[in-house]
Protein backbone atom coordinates (compact mmCIF):
# COMPACT_ATOMS: atom_id res chain seq x y z
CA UNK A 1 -42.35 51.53 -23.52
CA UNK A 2 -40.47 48.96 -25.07
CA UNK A 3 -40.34 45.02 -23.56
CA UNK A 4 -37.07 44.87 -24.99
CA UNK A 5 -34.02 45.24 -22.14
CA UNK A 6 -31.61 46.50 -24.02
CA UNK A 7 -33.67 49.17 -26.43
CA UNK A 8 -34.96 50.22 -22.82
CA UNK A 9 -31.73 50.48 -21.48
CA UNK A 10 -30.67 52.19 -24.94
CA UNK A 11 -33.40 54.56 -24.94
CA UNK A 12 -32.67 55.51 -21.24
CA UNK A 13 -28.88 56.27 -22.02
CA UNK A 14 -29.63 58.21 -24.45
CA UNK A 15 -32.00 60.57 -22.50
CA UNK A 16 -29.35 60.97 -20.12
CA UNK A 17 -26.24 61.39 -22.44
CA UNK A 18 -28.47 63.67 -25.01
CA UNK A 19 -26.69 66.91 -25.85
CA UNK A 20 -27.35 70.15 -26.02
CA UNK A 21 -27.47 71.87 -29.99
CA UNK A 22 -23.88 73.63 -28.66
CA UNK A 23 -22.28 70.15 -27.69
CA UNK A 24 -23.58 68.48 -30.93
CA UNK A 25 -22.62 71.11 -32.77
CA UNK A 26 -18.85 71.29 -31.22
CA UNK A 27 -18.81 67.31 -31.94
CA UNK A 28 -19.20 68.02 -35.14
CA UNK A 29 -16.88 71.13 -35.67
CA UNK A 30 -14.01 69.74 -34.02
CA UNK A 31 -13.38 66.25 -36.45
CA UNK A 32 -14.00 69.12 -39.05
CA UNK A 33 -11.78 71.78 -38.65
CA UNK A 34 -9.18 69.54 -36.75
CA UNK A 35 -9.01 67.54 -40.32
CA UNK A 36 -9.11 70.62 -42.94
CA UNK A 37 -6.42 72.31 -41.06
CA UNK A 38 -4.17 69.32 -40.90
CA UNK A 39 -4.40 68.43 -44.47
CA UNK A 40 -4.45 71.88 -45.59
CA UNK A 41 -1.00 71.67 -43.46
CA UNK A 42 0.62 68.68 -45.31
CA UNK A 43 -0.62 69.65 -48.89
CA UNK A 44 1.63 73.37 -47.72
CA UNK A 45 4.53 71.14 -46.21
CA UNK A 46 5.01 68.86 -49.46
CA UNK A 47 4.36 72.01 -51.89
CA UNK A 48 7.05 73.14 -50.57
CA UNK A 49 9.80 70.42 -50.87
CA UNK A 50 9.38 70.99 -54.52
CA UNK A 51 8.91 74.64 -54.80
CA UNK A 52 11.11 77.69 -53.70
CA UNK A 53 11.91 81.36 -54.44
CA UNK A 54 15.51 82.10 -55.63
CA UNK A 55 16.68 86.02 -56.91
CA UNK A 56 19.85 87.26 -58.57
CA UNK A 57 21.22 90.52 -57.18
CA UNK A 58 22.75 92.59 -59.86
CA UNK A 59 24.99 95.43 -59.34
CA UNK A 60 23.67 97.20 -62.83
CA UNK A 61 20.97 97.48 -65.74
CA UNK A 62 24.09 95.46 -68.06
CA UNK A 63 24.62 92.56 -65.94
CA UNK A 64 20.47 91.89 -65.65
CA UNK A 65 20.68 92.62 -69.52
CA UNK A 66 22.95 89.99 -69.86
CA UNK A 67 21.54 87.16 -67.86
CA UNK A 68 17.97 87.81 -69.44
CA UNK A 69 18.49 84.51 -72.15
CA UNK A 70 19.64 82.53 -68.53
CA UNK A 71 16.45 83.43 -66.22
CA UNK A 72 14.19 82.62 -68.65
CA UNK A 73 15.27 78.96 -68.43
CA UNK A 74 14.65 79.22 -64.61
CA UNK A 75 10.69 80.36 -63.99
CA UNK A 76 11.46 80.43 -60.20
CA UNK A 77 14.55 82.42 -60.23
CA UNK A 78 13.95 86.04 -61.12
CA UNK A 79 16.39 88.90 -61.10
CA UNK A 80 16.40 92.19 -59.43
CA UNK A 81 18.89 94.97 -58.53
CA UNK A 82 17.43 95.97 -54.97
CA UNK A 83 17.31 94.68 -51.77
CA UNK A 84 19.88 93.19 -48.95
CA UNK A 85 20.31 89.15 -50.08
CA UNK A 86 22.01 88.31 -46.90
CA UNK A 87 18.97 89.81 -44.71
CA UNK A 88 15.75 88.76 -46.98
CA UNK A 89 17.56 84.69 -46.44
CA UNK A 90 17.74 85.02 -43.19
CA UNK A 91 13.80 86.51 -42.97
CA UNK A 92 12.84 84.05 -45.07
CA UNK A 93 12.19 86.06 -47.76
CA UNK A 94 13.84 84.20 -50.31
CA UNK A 95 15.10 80.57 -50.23
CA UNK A 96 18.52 81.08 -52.45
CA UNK A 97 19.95 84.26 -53.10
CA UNK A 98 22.53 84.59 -56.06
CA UNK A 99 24.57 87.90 -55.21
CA UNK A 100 26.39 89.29 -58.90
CA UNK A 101 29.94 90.99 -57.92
CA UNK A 102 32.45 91.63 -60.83
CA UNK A 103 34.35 89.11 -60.15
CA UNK A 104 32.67 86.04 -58.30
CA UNK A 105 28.87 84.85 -57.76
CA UNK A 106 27.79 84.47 -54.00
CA UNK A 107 25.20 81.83 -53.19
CA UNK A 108 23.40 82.57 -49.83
CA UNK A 109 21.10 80.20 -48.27
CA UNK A 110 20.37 78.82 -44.82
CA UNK A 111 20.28 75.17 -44.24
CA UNK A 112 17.55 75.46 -41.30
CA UNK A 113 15.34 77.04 -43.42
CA UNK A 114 15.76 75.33 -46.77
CA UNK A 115 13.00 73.11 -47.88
CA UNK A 116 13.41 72.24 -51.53
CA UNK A 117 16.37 70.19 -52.58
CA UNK A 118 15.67 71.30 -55.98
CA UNK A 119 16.43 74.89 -54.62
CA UNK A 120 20.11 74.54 -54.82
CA UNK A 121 20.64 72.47 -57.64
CA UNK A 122 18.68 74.70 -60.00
CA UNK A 123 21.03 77.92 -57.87
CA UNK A 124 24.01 76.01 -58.53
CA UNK A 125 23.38 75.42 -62.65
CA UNK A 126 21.87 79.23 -63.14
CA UNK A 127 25.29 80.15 -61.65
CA UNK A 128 27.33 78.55 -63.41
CA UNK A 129 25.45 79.62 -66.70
CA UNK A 130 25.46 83.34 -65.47
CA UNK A 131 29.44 82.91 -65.22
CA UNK A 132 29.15 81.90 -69.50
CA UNK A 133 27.02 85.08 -70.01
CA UNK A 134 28.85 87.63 -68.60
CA UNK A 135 31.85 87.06 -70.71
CA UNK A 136 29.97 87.92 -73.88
CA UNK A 137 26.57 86.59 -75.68
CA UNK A 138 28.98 84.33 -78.11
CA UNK A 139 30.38 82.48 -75.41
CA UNK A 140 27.04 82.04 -73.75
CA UNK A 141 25.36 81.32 -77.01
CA UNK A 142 28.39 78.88 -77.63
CA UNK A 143 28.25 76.62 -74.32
CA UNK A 144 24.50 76.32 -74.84
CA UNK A 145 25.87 74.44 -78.90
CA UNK A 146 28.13 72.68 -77.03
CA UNK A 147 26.21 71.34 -73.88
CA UNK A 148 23.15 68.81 -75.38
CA UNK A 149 19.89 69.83 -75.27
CA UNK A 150 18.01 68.68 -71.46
CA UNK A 151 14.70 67.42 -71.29
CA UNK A 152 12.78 66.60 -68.07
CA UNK A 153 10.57 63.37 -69.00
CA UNK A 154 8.55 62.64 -66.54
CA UNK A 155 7.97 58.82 -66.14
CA UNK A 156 5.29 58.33 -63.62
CA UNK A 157 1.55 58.16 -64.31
CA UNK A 158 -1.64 59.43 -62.22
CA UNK A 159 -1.63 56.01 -60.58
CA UNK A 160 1.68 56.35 -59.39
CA UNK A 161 1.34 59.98 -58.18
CA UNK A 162 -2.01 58.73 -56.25
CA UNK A 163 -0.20 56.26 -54.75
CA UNK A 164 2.31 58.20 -53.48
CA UNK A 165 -0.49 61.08 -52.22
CA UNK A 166 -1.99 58.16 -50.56
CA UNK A 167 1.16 57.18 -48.75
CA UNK A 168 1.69 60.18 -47.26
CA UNK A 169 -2.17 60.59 -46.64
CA UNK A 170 -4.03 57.83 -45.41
CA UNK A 171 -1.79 57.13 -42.05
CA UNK A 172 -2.48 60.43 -40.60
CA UNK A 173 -5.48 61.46 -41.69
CA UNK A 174 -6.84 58.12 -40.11
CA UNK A 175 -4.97 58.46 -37.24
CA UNK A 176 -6.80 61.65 -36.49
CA UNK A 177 -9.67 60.03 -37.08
CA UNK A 178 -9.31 57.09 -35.01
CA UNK A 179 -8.33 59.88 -32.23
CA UNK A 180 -11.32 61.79 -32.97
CA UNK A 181 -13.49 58.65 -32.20
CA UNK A 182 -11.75 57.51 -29.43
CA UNK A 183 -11.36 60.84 -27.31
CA UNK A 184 -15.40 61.32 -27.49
CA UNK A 185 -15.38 57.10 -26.80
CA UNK A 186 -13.15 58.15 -23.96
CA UNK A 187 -15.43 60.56 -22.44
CA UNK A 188 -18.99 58.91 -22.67
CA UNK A 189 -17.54 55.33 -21.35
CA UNK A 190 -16.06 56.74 -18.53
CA UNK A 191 -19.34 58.67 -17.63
CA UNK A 192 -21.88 55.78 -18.89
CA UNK A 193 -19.73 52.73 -17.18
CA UNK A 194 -18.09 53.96 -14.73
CA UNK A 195 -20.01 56.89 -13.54
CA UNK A 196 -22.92 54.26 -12.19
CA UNK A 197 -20.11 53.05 -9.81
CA UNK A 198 -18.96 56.45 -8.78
CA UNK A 199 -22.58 57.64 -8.76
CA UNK A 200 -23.62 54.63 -6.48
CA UNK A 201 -26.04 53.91 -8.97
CA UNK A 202 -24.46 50.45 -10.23
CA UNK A 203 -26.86 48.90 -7.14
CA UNK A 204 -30.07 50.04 -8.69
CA UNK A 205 -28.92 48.17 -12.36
CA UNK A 206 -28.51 45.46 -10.45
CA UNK A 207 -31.76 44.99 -9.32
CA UNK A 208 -33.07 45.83 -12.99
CA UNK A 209 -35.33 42.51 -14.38
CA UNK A 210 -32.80 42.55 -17.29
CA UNK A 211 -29.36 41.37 -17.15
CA UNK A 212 -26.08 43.10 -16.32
CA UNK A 213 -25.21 41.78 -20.10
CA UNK A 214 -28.00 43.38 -21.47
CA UNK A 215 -27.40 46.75 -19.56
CA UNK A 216 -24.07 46.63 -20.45
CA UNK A 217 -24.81 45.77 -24.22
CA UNK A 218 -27.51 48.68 -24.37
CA UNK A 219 -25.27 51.06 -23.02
CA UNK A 220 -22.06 50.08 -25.74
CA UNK A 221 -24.61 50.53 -28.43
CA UNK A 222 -25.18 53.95 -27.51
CA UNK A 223 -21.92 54.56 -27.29
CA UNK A 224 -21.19 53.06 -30.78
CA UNK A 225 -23.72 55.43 -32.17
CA UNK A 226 -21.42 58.51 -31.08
CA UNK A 227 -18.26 57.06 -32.16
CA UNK A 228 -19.46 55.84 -35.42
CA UNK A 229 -21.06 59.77 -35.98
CA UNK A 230 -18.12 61.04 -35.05
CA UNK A 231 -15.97 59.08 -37.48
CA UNK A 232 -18.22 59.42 -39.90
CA UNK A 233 -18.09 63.11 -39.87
CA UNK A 234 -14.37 62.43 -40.02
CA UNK A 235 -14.13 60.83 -43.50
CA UNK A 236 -16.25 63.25 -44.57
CA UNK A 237 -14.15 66.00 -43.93
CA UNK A 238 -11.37 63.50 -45.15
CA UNK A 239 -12.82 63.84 -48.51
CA UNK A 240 -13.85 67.30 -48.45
CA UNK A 241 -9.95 68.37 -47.96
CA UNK A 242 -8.76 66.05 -50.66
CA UNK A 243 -11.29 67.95 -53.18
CA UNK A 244 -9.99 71.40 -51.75
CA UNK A 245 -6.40 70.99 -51.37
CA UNK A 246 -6.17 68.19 -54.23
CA UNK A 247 -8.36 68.45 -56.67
CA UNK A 248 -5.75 66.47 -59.11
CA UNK A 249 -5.86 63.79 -57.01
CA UNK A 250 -9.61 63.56 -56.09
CA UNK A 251 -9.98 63.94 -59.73
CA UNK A 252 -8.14 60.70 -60.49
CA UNK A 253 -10.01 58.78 -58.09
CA UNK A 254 -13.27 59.43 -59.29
CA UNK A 255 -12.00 57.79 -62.79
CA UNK A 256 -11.02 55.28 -61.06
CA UNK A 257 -14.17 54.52 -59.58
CA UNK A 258 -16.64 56.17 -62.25
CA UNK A 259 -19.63 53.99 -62.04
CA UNK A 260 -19.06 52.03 -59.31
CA UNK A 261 -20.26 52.91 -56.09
CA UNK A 262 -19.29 49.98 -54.06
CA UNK A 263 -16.18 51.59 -52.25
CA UNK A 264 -19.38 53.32 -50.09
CA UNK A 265 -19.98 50.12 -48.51
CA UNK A 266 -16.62 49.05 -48.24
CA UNK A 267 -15.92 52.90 -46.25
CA UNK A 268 -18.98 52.01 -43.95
CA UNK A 269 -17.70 48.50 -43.14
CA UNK A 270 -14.17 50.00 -42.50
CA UNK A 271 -16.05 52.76 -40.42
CA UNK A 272 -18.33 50.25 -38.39
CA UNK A 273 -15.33 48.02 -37.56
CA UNK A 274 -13.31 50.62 -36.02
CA UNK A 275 -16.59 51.61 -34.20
CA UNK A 276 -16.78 48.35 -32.94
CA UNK A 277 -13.55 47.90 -31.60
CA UNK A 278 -13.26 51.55 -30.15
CA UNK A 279 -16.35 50.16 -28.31
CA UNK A 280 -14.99 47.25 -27.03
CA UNK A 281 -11.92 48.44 -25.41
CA UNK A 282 -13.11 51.25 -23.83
CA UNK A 283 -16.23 49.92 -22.30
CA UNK A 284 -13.86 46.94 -21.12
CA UNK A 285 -11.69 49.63 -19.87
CA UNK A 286 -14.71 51.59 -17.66
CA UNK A 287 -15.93 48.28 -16.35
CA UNK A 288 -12.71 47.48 -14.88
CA UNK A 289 -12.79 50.46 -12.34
CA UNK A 290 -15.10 52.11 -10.05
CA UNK A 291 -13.57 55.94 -10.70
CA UNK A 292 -13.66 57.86 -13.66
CA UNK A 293 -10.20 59.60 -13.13
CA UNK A 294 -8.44 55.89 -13.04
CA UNK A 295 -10.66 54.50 -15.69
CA UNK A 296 -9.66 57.85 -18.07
CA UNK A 297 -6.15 57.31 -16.95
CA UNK A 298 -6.07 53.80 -19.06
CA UNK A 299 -8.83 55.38 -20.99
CA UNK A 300 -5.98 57.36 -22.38
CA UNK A 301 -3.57 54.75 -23.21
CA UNK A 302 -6.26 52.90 -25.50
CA UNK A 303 -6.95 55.99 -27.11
CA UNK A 304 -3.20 56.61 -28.22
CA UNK A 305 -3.31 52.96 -29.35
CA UNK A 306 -5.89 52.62 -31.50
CA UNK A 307 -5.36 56.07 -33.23
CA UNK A 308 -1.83 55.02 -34.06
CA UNK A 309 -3.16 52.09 -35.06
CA UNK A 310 -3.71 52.62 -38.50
CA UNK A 311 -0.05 53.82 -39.38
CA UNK A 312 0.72 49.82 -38.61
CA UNK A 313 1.34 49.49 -42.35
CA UNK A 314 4.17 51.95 -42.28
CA UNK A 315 6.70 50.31 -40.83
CA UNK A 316 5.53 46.73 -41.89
CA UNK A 317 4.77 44.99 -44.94
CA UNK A 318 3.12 41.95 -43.83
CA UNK A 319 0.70 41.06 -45.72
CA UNK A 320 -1.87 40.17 -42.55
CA UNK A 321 -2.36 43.53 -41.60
CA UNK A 322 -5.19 44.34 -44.19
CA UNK A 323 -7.16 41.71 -42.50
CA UNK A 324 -7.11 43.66 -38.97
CA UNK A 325 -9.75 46.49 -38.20
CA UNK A 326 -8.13 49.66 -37.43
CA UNK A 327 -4.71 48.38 -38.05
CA UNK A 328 -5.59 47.82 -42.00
CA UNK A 329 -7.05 51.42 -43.08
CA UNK A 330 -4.31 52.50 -44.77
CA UNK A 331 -4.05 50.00 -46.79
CA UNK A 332 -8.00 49.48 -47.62
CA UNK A 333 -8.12 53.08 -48.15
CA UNK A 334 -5.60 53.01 -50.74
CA UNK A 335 -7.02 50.06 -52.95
CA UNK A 336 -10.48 51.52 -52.48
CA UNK A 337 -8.91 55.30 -53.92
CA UNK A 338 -7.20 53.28 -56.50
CA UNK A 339 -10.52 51.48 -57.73
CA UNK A 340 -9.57 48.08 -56.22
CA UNK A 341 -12.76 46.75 -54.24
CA UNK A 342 -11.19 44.24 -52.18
CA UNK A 343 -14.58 42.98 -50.11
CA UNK A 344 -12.89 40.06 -48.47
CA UNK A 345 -10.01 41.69 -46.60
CA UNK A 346 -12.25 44.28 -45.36
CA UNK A 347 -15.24 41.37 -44.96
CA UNK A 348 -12.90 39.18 -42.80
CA UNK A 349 -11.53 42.89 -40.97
CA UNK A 350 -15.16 43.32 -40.19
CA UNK A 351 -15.86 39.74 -38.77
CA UNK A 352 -12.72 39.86 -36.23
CA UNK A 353 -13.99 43.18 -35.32
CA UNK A 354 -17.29 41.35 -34.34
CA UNK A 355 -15.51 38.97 -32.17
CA UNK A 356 -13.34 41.58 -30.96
CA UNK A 357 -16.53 43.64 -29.20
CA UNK A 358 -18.26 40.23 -28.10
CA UNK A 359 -15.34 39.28 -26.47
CA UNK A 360 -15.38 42.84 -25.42
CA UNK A 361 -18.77 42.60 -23.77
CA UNK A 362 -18.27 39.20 -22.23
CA UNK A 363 -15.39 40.82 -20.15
CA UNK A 364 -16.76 44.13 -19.47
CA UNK A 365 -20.04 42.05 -18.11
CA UNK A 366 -17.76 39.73 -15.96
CA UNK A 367 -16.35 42.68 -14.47
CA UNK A 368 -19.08 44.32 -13.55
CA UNK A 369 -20.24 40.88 -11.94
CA UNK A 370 -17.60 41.23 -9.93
CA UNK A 371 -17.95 45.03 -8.85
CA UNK A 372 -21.79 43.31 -8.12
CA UNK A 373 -20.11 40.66 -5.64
């Protein structure tokens, strides 16, 4: 038995809040698949803003014969002479359909469905050079010596293409982590802290030799030790989908980073700052009422907060926010992907996260001095 307070208090919390190998293992399975799935989702959604399907309908073997020389400059339009092209847009089949009559060229697509915007441009020019290849190979062959040669040069680098990734990345895949962390924070504060009110056991602490603080304080620590597993299994899975679903990109940053391996600490202070200010406001929250369903109800609201937290940078550009915890992952993800180990933003993040949970405590501990009165 320890003669420390709050390892005692620590070591009792945990006995009561230890789970079963079923609970652990669905804490650990949900950050998991919930993560995977969503980035497996917005690697398909933004594939598909610059990829489609297109096919020309032709009416015989001589008009497919003819626009051979003109599909082979578009690799995702192909040509065939079956099939309805007003049903298979509307299923979904296709995302442009080019229809071949003898004397016009129908473009079918449907706006609702359509999600490249390169789709119809690239429709639009194969028609028009399907119109100069019916009339004859020489007038084909002619437009193609009087048009100038086009080359697509792309301009951007692997830096810029990260940093675009990572701007469509970082915000939500930390948002679902921060919601991860708070929703099993939710749970355990309400049942830790509030629960000994509800339970009628609060009486009993207070008659413990150590002090409400120190209960308190032991019981937040165990707490942290969920959230910060939790999260951690988050970024885990963070960078398990990125090596899956973009293996480009996760190849990039490890040249950025090749032999350095201080963006570890850097993730673990980011991680242990958001741990500490999960902490914070939701034990403050528990202390402040004497029932669980009222002290889940604003429980809730915090939650919602400080997952939506770290989309801040989004919609500002002040410079500040990368000295906030939660509020400046985004952007410390980002310069940590792109090899940039900026210790002092995420140092100072991680010092007002310390004040953040001892102001935490102090309140929670004054409010349960006054459930005590």
């Amino acid at each position: 038995m320890t003669n420390n307070p709050v390892l005692h208090v620590m070591q009792n919390e945990w006995r009561k809040t230890s789970k079963t190998k079923s609970q652990l293992l669905l804490l650990i399975l949900t950050p998991l698949v919930t993560i995977l799935f969503i980035s497996w989702g917005l690697d398909y959604v933004l594939s598909q803003t610059s990829t489609y399907k297109a096919v020309v309908y032709f009416q015989n073997e001589e008009q497919m014969h003819s626009a051979e020389k003109v599909l082979a400059s578009y690799p995702m339009i192909s040509g065939t002479m079956t099939g309805d092209p007003v049903k298979d847009v509307q299923e979904g089949e296709v995302d442009c359909a080019i229809l071949v009559q003898d004397d016009q060229l129908l473009l079918y697509y449907d706006s609702a469905l359509l999600s490249s915007s390169q789709c119809m441009k690239d429709a639009a020019d194969c028609a028009d050079a399907l119109a100069f290849a019916f009339e004859g190979d020489e007038i084909y062959e002619a437009m193609l010596d009087f048009l100038p040669e086009r080359e697509m040069v792309d301009l951007s680098t692997k830096e810029d293409v990260l940093d675009s990734f990572l701007d469509k990345m970082t915000g939500l895949i930390g948002m679902l982590i921060f919601l991860t962390m708070a929703s099993n924070a939710l749970s355990l504060s309400a049942s830790s802290v509030t629960g000994e009110k509800e339970r009628h056991t609060f009486d009993t602490l207070v008659l413990c030799p150590a002090s409400l603080r120190k209960v308190l304080l032991g019981k937040t620590l165990v707490l942290m030790t969920e959230i910060f597993m939790s999260g951690l299994v988050g970024i885990l899975t963070a960078i398990l989908a990125m090596r899956i679903w973009n293996p480009e990109q996760f190849r990039t940053i490890r040249e950025l980073n090749q032999g350095n391996c201080f963006w570890v600490v850097l993730l673990l202070l980011l991680l242990l700052s958001a741990t500490l200010v999960t902490a914070a406001v939701f034990t403050t929250i528990a202390s402040a009422f004497s029932q669980t369903k009222k002290a889940s109800l604003f429980s809730s609201a915090g939650m919602i907060v400080i997952s939506i937290s770290s989309m801040v940078p989004t919609f500002t550009k002040n410079e500040t926010v990368k000295y906030f915890p939660v509020a400046n992952w985004s952007l410390a993800i980002k310069s940590i992907c792109k090899g940039s180990h900026d210790l002092s933003a995420v140092g100072t993040g991680f010092l007002i996260s310390v004040l953040i949970f001892a102001l935490g405590i102090i309140i929670s501990s004054a409010l349960w001095e006054r459930t005590n009165e």
